[in-house]
N, C-alpha and C. Protein backbone atom coordinates (compact mmCIF):
# COMPACT_ATOMS: atom_id res chain seq x y z
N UNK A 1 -1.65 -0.64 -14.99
CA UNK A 1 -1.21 -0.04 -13.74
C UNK A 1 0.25 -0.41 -13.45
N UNK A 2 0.50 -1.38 -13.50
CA UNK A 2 1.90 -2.17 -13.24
C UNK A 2 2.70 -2.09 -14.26
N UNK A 3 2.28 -1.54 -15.41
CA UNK A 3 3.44 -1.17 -16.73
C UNK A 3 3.52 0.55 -16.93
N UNK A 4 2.67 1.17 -16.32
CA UNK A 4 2.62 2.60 -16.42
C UNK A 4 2.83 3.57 -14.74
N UNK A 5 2.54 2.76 -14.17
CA UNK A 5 2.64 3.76 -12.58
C UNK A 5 3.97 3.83 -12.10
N UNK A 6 4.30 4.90 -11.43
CA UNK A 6 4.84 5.70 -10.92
C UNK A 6 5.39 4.24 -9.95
N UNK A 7 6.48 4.16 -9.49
CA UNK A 7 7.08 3.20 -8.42
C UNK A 7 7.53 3.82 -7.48
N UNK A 8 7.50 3.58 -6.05
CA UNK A 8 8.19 4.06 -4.78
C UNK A 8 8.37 2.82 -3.82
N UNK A 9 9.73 2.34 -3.77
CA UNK A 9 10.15 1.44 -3.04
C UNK A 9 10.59 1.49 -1.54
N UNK A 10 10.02 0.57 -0.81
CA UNK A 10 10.21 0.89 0.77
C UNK A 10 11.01 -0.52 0.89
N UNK A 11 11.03 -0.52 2.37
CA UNK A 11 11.31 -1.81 2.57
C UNK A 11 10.57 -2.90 2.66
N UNK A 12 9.53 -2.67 2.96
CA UNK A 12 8.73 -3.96 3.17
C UNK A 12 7.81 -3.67 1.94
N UNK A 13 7.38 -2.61 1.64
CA UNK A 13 6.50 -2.42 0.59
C UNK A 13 6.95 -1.99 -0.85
N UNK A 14 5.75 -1.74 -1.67
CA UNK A 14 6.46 -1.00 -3.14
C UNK A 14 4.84 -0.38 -3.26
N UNK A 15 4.68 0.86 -3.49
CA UNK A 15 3.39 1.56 -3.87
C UNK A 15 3.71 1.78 -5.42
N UNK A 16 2.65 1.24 -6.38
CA UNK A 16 2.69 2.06 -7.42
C UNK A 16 1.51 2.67 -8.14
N UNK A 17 1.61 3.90 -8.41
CA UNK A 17 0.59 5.26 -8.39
C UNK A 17 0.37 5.77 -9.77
N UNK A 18 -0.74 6.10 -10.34
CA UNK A 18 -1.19 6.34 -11.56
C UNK A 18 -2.02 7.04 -11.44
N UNK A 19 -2.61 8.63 -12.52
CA UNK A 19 -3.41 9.26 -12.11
C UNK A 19 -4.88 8.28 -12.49
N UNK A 20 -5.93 8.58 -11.48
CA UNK A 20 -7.06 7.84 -11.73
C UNK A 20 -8.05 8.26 -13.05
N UNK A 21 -8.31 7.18 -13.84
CA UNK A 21 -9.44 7.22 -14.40
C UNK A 21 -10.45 8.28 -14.51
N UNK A 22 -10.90 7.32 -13.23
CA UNK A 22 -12.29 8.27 -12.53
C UNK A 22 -11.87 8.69 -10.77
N UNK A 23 -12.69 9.92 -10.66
CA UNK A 23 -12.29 10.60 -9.24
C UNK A 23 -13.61 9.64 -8.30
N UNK A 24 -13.47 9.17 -7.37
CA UNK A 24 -12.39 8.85 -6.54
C UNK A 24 -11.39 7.68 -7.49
N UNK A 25 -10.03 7.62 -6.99
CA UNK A 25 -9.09 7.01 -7.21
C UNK A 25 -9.10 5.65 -6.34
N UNK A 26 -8.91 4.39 -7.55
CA UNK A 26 -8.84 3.22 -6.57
C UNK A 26 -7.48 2.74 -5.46
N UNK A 27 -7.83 1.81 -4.90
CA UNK A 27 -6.67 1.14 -4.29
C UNK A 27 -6.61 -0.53 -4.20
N UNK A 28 -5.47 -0.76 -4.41
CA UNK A 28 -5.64 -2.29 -4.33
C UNK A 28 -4.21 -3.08 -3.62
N UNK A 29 -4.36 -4.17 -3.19
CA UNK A 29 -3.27 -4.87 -2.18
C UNK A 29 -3.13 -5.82 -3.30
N UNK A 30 -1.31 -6.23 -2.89
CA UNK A 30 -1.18 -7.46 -3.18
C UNK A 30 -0.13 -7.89 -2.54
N UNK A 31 -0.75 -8.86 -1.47
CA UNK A 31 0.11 -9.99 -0.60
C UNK A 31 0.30 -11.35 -0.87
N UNK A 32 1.35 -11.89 -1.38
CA UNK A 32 0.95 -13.16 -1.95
C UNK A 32 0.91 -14.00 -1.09
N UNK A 33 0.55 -15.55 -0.58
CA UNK A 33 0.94 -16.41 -0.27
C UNK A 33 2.06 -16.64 0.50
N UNK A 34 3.35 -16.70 -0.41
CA UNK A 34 4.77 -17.12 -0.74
C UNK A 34 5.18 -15.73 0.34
N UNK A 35 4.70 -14.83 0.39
CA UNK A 35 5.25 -13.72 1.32
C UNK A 35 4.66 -14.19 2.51
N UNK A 36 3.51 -13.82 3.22
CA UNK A 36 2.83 -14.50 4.50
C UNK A 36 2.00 -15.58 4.45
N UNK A 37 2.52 -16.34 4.75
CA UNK A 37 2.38 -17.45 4.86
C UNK A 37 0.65 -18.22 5.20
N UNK A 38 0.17 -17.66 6.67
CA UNK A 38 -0.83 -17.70 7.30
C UNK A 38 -2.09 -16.26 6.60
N UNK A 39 -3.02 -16.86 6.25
CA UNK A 39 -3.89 -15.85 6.06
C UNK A 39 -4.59 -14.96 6.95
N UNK A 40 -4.34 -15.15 8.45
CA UNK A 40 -4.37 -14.56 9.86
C UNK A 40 -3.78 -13.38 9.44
N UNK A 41 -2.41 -13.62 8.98
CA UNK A 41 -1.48 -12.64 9.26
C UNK A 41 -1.13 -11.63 7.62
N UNK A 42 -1.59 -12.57 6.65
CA UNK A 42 -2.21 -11.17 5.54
C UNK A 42 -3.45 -10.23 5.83
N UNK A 43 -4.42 -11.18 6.13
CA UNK A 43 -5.77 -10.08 6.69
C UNK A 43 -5.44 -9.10 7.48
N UNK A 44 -4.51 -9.49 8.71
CA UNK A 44 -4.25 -8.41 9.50
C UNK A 44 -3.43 -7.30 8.87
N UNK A 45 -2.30 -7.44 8.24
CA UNK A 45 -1.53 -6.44 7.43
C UNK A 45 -2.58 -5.84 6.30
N UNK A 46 -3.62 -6.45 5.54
CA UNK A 46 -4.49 -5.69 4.89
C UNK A 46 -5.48 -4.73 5.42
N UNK A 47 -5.81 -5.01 6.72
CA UNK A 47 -6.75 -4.14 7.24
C UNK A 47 -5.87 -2.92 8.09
N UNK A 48 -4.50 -3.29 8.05
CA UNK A 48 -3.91 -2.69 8.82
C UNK A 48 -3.41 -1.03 7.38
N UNK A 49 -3.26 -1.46 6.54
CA UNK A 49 -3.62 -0.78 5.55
C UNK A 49 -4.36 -0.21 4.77
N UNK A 50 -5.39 -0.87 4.92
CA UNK A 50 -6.45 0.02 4.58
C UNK A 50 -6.84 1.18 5.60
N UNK A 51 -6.51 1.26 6.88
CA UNK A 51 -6.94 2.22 7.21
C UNK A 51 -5.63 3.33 7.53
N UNK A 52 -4.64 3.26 6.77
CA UNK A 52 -3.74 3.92 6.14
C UNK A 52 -4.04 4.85 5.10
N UNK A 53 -5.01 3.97 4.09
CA UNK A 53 -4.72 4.69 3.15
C UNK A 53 -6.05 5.62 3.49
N UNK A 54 -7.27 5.26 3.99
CA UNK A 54 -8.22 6.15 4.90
C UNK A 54 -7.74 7.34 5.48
N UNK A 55 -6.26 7.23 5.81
CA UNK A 55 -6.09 8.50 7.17
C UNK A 55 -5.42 9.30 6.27
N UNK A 56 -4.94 8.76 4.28
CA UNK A 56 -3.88 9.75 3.68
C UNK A 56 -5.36 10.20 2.63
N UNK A 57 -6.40 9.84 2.39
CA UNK A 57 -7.71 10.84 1.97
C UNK A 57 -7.82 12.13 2.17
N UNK A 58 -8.28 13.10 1.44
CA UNK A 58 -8.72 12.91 0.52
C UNK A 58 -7.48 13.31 -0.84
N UNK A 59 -6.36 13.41 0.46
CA UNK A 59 -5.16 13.85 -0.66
C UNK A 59 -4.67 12.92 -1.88
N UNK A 60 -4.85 11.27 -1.68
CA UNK A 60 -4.43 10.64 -2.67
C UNK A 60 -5.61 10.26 -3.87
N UNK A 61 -6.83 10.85 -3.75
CA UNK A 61 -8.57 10.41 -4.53
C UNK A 61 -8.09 10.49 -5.74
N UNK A 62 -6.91 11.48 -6.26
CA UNK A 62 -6.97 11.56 -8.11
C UNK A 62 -5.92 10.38 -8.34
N UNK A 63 -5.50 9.39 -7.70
CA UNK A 63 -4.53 8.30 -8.07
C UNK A 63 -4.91 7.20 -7.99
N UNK A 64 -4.76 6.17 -8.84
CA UNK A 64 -4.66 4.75 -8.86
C UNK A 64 -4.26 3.98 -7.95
N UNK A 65 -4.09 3.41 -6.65
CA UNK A 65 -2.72 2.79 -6.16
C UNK A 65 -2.72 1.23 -6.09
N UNK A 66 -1.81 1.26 -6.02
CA UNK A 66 -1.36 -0.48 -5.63
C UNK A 66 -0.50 -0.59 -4.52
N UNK A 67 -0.63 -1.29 -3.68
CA UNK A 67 0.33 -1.45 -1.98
C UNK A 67 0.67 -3.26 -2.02
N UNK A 68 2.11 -3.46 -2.92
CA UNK A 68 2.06 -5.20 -3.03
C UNK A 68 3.20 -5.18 -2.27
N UNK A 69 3.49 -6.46 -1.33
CA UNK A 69 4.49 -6.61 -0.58
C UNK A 69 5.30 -7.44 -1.14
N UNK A 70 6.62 -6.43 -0.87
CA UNK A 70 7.83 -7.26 -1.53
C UNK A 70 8.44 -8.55 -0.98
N UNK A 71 8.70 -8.10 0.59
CA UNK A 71 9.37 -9.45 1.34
C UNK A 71 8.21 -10.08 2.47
N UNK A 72 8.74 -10.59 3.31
CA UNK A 72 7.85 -11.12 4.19
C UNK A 72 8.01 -10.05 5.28
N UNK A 73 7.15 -9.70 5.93
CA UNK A 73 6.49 -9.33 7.48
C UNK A 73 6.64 -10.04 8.55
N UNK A 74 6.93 -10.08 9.58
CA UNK A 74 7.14 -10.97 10.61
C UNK A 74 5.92 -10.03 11.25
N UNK A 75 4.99 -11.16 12.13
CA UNK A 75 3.94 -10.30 12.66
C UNK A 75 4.74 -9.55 13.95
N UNK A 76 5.60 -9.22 14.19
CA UNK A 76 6.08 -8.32 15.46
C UNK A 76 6.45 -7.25 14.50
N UNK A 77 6.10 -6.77 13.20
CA UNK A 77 6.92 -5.91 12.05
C UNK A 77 5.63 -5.07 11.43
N UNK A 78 4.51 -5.39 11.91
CA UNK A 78 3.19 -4.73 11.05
C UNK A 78 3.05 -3.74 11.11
N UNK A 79 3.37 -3.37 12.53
CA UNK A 79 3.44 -1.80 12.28
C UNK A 79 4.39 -1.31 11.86
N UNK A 80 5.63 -1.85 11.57
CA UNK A 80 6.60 -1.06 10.89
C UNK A 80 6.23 -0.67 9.42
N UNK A 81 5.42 -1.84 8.87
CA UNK A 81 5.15 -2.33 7.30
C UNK A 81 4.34 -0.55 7.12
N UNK A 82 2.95 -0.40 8.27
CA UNK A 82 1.98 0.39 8.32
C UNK A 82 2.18 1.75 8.21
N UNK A 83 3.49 2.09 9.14
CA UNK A 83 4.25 3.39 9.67
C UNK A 83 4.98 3.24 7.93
N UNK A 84 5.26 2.78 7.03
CA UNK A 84 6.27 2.51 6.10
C UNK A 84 5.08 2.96 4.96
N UNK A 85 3.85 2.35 4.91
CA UNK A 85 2.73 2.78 3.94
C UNK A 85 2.70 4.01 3.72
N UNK A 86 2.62 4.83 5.18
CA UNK A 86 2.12 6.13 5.22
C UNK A 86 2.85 7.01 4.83
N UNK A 87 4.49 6.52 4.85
CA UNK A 87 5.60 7.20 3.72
C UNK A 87 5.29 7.32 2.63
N UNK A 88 5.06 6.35 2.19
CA UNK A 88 4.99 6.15 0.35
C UNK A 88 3.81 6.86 0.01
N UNK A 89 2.60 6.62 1.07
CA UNK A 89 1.44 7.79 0.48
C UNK A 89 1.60 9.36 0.21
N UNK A 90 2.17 9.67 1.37
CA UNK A 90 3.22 10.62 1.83
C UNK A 90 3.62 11.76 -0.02
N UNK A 91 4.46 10.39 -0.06
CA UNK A 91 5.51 10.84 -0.87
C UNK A 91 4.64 11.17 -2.40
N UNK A 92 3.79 10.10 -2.58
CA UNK A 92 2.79 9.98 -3.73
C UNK A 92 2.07 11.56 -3.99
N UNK A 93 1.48 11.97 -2.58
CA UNK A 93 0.39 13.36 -3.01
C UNK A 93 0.90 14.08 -1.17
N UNK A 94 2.09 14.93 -1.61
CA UNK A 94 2.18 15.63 -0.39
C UNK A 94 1.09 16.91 -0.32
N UNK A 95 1.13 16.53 0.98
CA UNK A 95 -0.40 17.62 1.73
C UNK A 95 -0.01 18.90 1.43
């Protein structure tokens, strides 16, 4: 996935997209540590994304994705991170 997908760089994020396998198409996070610090405040940015990628269905199902964060989030910034996801899905499988 990470040597063959498609890259789209944001600011806080990086999506990278591959056609899927099998239909439905997976998704997967990666927040490290070293980026947020508190696991309060990854859970919240993960759930805050997952139902991102819920609201860009059923348009992105034939793709692979990955949603790993590049820099850190300040929790007053989650929704920017969230509003920033829905670009890159966006951009991945326009409606």
């Amino acid at each position: 996935m990470f040597r063959t997908g498609a890259r789209h760089d944001g600011q806080f994020l990086q999506l990278i997209a591959a056609p899927a396998a099998q239909s439905p198409g997976r998704v997967g996070f990666v927040i490290g540590r070293k980026t947020m610090r508190k696991a309060v405040d990854r859970n919240r940015l993960r759930r805050r994304l997952r139902e991102s990628v819920r609201a860009a269905r059923p348009a992105i199902e034939s793709f692979d994705i990955v949603l790993r964060l590049r820099r850190a989030v300040p929790r007053a910034d989650i929704a920017n991170a969230v509003a920033e996801s829905m670009r890159l899905l966006a951009r991945v499988a326009p409606r």
